[in-house]
N, C-alpha and C. Protein backbone atom coordinates (compact mmCIF):
# COMPACT_ATOMS: atom_id res chain seq x y z
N UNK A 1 -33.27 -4.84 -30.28
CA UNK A 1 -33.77 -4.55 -28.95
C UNK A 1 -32.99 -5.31 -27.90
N UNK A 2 -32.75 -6.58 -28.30
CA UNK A 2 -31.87 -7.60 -27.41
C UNK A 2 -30.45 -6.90 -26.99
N UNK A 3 -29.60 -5.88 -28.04
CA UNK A 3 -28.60 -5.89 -28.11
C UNK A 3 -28.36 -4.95 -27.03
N UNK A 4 -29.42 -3.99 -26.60
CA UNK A 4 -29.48 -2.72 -26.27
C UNK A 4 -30.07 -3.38 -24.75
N UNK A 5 -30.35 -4.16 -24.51
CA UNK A 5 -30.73 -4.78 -22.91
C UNK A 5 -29.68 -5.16 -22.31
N UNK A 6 -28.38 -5.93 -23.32
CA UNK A 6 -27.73 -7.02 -22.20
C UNK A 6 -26.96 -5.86 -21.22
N UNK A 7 -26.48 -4.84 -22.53
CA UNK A 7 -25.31 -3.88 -21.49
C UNK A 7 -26.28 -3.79 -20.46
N UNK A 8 -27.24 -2.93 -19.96
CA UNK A 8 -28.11 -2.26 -19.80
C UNK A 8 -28.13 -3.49 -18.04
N UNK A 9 -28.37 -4.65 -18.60
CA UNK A 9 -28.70 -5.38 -17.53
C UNK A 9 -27.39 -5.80 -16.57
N UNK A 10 -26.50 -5.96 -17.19
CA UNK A 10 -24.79 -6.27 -17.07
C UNK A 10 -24.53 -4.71 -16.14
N UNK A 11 -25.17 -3.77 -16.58
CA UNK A 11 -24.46 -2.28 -15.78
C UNK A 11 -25.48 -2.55 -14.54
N UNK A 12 -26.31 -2.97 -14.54
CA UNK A 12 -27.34 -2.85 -12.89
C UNK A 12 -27.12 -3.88 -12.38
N UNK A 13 -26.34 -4.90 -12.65
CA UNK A 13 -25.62 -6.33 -11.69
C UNK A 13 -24.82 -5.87 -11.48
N UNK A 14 -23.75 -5.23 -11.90
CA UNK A 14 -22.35 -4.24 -11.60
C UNK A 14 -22.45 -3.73 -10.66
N UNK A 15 -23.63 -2.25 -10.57
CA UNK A 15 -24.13 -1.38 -10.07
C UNK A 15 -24.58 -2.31 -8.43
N UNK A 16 -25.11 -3.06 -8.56
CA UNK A 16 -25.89 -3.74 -7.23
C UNK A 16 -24.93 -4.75 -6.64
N UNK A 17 -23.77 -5.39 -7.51
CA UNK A 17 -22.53 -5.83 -6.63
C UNK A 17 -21.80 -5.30 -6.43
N UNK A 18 -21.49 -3.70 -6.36
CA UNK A 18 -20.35 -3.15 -5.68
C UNK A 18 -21.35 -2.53 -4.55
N UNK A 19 -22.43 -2.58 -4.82
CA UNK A 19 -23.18 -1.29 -3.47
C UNK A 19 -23.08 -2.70 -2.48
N UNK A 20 -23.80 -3.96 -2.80
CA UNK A 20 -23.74 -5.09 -1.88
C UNK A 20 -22.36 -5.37 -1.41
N UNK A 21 -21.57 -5.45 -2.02
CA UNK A 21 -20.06 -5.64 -1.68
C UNK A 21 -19.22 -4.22 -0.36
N UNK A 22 -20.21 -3.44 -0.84
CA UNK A 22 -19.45 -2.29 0.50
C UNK A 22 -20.47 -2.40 1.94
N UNK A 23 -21.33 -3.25 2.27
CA UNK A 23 -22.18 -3.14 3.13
C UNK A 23 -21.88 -1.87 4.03
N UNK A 24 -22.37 -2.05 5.24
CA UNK A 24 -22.34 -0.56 6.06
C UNK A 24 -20.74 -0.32 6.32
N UNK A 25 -20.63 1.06 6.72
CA UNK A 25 -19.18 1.91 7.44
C UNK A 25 -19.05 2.14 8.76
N UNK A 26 -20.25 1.77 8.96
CA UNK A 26 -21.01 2.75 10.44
C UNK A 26 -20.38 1.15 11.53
N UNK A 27 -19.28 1.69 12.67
CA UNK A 27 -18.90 0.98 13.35
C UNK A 27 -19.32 1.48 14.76
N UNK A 28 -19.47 0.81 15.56
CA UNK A 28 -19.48 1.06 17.23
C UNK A 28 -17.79 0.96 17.43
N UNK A 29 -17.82 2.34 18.25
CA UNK A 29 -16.67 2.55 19.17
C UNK A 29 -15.24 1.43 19.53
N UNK A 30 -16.24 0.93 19.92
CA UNK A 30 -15.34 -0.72 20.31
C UNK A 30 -14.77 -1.42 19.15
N UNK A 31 -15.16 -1.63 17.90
CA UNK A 31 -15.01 -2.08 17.01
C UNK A 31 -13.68 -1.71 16.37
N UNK A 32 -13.61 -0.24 16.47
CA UNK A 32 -11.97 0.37 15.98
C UNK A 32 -10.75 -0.12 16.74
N UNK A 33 -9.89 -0.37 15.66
CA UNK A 33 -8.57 -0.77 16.79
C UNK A 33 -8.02 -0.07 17.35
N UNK A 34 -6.87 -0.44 17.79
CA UNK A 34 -6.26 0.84 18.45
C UNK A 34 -5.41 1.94 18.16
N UNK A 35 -4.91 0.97 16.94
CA UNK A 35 -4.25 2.20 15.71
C UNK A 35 -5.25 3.00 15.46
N UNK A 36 -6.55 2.41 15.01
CA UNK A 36 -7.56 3.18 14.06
C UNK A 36 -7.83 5.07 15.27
N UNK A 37 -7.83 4.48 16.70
CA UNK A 37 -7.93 5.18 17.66
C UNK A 37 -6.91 6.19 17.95
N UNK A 38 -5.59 5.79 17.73
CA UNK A 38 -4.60 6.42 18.14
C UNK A 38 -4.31 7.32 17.07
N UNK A 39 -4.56 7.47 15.63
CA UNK A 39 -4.60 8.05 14.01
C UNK A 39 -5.77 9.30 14.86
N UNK A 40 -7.43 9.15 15.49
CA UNK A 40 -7.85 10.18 15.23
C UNK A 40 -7.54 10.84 16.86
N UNK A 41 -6.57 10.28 18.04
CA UNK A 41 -6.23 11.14 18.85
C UNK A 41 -4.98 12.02 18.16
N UNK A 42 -4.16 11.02 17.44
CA UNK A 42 -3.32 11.96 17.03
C UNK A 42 -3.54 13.55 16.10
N UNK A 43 -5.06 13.58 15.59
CA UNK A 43 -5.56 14.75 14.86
C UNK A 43 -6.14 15.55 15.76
N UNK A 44 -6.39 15.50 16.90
CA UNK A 44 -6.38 16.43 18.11
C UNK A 44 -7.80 16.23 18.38
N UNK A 45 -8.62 15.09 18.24
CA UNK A 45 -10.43 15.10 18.13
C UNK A 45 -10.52 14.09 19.47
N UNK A 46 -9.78 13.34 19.98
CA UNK A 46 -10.19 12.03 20.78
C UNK A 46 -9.23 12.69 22.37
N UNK A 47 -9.92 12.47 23.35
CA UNK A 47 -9.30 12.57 24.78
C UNK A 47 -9.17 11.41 24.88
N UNK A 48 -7.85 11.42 25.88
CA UNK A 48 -7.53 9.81 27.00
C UNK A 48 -9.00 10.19 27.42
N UNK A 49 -9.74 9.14 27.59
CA UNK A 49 -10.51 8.33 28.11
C UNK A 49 -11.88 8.74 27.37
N UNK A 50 -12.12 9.17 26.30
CA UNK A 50 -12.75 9.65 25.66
C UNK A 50 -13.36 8.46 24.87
N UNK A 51 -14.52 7.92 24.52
CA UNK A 51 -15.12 6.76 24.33
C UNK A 51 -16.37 7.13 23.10
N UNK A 52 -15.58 6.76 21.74
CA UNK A 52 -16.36 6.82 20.66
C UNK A 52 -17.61 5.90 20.45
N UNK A 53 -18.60 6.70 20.45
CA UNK A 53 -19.76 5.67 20.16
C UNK A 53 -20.04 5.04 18.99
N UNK A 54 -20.04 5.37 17.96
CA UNK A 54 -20.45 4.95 16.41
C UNK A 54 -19.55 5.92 15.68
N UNK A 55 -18.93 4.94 15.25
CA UNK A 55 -17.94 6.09 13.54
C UNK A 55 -18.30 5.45 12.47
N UNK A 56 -17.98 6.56 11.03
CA UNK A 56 -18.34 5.93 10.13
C UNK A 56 -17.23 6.46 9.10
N UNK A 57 -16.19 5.77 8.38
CA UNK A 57 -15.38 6.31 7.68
C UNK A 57 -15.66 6.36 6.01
N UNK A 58 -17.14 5.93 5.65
CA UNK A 58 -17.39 6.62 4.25
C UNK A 58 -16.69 5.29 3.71
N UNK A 59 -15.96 4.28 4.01
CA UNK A 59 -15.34 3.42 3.03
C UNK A 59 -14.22 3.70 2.14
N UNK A 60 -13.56 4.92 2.40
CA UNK A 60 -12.80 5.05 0.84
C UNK A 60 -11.29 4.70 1.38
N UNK A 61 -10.73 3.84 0.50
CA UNK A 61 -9.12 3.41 0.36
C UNK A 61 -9.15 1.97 1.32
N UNK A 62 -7.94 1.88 1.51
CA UNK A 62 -7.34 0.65 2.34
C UNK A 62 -6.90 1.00 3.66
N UNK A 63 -7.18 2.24 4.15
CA UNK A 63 -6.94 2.43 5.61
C UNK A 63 -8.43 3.32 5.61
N UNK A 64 -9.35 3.48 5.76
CA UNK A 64 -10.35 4.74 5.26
C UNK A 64 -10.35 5.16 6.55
N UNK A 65 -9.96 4.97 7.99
CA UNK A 65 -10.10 5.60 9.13
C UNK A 65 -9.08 6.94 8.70
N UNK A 66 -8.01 6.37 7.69
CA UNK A 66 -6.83 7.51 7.66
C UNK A 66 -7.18 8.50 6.90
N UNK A 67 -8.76 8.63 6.21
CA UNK A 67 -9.02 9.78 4.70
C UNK A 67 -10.58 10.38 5.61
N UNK A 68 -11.09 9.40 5.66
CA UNK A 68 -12.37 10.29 6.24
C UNK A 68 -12.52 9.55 7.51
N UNK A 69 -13.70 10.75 8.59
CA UNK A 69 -13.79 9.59 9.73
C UNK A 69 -15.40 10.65 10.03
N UNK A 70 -16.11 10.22 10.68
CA UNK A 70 -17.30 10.83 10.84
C UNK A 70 -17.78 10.16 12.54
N UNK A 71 -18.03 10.97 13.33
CA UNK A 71 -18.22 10.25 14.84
C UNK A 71 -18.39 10.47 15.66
N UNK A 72 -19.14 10.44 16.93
CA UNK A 72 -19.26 10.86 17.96
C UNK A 72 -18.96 10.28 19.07
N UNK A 73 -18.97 10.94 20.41
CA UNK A 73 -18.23 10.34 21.37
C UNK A 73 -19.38 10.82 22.60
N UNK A 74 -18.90 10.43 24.24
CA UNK A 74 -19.55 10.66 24.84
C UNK A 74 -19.34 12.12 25.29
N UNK A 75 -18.45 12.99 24.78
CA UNK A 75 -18.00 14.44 25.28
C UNK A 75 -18.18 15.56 23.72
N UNK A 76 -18.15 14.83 22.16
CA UNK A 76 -18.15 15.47 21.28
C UNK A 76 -18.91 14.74 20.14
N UNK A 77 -18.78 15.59 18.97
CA UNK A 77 -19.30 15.21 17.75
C UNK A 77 -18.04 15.98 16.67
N UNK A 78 -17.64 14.66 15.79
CA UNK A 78 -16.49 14.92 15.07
C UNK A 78 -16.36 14.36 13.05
N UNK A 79 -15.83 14.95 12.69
CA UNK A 79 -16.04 14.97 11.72
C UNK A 79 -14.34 15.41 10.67
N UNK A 80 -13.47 14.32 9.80
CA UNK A 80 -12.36 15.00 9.23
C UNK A 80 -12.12 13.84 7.79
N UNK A 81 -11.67 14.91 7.04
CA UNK A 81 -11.06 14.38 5.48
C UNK A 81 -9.78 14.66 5.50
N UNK A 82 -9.25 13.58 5.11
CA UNK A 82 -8.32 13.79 4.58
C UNK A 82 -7.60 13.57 3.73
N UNK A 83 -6.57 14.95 2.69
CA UNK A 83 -6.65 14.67 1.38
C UNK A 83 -5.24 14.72 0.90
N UNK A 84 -4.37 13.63 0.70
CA UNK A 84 -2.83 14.25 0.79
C UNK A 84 -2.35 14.71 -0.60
N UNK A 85 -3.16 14.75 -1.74
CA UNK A 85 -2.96 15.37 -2.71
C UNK A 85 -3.69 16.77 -3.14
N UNK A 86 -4.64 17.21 -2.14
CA UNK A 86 -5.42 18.62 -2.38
C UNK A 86 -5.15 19.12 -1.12
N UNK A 87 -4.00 19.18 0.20
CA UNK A 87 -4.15 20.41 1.21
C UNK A 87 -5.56 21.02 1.59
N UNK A 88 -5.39 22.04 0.59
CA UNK A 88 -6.75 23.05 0.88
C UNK A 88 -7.95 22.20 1.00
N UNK A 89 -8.12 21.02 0.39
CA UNK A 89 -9.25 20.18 0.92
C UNK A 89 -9.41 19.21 2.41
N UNK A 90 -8.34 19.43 2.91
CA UNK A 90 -8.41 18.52 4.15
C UNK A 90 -8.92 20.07 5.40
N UNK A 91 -10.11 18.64 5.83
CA UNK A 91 -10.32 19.33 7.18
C UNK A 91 -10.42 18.61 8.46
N UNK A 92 -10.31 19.22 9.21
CA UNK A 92 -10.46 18.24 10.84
C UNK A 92 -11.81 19.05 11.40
N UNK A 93 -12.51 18.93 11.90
CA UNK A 93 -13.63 19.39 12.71
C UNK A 93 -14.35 18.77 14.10
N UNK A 94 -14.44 19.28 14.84
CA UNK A 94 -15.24 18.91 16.20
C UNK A 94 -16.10 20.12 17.47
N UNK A 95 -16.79 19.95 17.81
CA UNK A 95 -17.33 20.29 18.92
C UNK A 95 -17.47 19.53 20.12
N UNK A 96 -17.57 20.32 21.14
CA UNK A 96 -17.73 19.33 22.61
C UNK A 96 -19.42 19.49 22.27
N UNK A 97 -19.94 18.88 23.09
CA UNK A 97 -21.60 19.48 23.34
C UNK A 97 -22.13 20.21 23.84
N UNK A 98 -21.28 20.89 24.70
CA UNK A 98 -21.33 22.34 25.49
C UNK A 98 -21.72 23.19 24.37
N UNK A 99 -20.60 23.15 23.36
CA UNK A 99 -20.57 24.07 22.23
C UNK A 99 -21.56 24.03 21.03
N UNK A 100 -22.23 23.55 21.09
CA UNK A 100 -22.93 22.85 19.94
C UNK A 100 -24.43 24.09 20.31
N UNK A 101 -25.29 24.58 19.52
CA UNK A 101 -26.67 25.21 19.77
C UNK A 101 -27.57 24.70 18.86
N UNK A 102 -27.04 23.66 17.83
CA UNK A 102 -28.46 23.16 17.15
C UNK A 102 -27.66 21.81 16.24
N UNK A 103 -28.24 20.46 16.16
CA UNK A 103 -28.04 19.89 15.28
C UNK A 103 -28.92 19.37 14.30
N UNK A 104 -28.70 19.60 12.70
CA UNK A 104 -30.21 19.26 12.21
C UNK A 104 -29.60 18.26 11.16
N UNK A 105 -30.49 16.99 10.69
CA UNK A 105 -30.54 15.73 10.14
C UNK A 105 -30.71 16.22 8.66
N UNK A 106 -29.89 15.83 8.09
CA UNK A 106 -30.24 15.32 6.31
C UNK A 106 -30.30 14.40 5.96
N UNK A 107 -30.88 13.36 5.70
CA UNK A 107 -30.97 12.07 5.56
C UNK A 107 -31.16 12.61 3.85
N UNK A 108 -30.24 12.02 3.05
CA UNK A 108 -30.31 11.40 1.61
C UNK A 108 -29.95 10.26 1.06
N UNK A 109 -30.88 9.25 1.10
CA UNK A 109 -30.90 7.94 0.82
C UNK A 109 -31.15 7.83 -0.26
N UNK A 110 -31.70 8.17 -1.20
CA UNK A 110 -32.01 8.33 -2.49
C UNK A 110 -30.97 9.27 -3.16
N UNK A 111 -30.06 9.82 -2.66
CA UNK A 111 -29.28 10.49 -3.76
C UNK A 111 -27.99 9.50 -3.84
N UNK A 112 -27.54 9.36 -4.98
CA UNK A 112 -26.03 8.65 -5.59
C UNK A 112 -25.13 9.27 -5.03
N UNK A 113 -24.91 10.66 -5.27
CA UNK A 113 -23.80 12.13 -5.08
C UNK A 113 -22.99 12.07 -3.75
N UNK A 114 -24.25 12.10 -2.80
CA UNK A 114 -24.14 12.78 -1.23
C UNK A 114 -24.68 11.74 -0.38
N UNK A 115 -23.82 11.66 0.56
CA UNK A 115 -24.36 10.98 1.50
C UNK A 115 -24.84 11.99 2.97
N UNK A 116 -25.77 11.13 3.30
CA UNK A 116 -26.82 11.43 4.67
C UNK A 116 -25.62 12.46 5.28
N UNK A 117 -26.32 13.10 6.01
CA UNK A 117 -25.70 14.25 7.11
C UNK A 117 -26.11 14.62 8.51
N UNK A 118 -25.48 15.18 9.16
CA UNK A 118 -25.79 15.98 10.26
C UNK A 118 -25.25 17.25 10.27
N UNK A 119 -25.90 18.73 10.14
CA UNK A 119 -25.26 19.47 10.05
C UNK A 119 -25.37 20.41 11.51
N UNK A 120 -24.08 20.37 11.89
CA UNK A 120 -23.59 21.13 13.12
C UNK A 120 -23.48 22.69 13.17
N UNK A 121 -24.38 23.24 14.73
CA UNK A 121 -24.50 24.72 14.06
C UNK A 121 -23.93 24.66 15.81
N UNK A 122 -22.26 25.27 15.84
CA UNK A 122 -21.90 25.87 17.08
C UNK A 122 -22.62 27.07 17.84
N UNK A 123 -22.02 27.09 18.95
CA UNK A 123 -23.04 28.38 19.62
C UNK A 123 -22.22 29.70 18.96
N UNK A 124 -21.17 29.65 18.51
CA UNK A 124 -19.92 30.85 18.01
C UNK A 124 -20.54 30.85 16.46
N UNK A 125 -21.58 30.26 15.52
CA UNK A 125 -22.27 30.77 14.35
C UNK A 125 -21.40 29.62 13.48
N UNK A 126 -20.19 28.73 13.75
CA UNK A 126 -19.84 28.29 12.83
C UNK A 126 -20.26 27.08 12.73
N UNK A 127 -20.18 26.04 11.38
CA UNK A 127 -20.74 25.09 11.07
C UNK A 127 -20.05 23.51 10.51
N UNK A 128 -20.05 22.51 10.76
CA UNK A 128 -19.77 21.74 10.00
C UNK A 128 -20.45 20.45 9.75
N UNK A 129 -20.19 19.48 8.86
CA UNK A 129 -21.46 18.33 8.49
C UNK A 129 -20.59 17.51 8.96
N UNK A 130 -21.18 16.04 9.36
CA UNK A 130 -20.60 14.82 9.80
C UNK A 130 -21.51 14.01 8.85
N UNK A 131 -20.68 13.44 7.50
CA UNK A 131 -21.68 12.57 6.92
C UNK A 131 -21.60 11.05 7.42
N UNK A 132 -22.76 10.39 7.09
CA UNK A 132 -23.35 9.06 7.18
C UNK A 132 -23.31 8.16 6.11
N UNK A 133 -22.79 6.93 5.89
CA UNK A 133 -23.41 6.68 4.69
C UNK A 133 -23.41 5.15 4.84
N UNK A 134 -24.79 5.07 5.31
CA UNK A 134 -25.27 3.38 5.89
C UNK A 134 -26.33 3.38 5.58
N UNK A 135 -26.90 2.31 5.10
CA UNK A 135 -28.56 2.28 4.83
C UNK A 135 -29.82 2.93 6.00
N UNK A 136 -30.98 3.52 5.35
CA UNK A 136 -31.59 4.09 6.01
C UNK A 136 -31.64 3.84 7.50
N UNK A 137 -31.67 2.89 7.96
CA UNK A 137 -32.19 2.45 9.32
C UNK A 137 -30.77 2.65 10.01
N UNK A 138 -29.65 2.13 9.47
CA UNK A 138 -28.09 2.76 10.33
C UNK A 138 -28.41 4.44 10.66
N UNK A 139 -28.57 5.05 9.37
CA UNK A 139 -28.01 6.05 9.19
C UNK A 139 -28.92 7.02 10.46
N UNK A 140 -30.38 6.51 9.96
CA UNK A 140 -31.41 7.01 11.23
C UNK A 140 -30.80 6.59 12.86
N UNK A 141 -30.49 5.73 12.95
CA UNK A 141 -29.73 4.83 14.29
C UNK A 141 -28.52 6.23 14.87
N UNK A 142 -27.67 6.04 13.77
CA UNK A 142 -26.70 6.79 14.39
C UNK A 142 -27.12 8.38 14.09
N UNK A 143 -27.81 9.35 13.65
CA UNK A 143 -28.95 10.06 13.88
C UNK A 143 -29.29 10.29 15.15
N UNK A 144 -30.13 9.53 15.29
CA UNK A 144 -30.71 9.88 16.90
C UNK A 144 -29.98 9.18 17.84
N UNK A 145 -28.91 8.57 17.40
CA UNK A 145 -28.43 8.23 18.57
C UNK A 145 -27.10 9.24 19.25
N UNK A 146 -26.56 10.48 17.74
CA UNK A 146 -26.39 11.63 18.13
C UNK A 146 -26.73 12.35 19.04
N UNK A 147 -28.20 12.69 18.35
CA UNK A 147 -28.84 14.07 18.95
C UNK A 147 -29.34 13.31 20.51
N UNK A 148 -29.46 11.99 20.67
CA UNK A 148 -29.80 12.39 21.93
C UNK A 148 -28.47 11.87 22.85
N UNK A 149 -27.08 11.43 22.29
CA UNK A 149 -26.07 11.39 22.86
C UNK A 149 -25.94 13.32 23.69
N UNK A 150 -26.37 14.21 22.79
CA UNK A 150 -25.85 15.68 22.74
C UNK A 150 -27.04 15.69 23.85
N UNK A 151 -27.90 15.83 23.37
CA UNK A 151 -29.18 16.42 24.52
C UNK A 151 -28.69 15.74 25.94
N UNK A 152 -28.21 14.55 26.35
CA UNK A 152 -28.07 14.55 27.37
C UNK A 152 -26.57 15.17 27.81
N UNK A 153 -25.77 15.04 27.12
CA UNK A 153 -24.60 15.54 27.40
C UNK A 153 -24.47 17.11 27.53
N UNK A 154 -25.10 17.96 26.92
CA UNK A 154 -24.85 19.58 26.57
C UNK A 154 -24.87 20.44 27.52
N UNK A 155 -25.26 19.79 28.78
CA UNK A 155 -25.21 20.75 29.93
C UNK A 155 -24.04 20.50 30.67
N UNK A 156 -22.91 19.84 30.38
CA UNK A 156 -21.78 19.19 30.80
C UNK A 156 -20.76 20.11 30.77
């Protein structure tokens, strides 16, 4: 019975020092440098004078602003992967808030797989997700601090 615990206990200290070791992704605007800034004007998502409120790059690699970026600003809501070994998997995505006719919340905190979402429904029928992946109370934070970035902005 002993033999069959230690792995067992050894895999959920593992398990709980790499989740503790990545704390949150979720940055305020200000926080990005200016490279990190100048990488997502150069993907065609950021205006001169355009002022990101909260991004969140998912954590993955040693530059992760350069693979994923998830974010909103005071004029849009943006969202891009990028994949230099799958093409067909890289995407860039954004809306202004003009454009936007519905945004609805997925919060999955309990799933391993997927992280939290916002899924974007343009006024032209098309769609894309901006994921989250910060503990409940970030993820809720930057959530509503979306939808009501958009609600006040959408008549703009």
């Amino acid at each position: 019975m002993k033999k069959n615990r230690i792995p067992s206990i050894l895999l959920q200290l593992l398990i709980f020092s790499l989740i503790s070791a990545c704390g949150t992704s979720i940055k305020k605007g200000d926080e990005l440098s200016d490279s990190q800034q100048d990488f997502i004007k150069r993907l065609g998502i950021l205006d001169e004078g355009e002022q990101i409120i909260l991004f969140d790059s998912n954590g993955y690699g040693l530059a992760p602003q350069e693979v994923s970026g998830n974010f909103f600003t005071n004029k849009r809501i943006a969202s891009y992967w990028i994949d230099e070994h799958k093409q067909e998997d890289t995407y860039v995505e954004s809306a202004y808030y003009s454009e936007i006719d519905t945004i609805w919340r997925y919060p999955k905190f309990n799933a391993w797989t997927i992280a939290s979402y916002l899924e974007v429904y343009r006024t032209d029928g098309s769609t894309f997700k901006v994921y989250v992946d910060g503990d409940s109370t970030d993820t809720w934070n930057f959530f509503n601090l979306a939808l009501r970035t958009w609600n006040e902005n959408k008549a703009r």
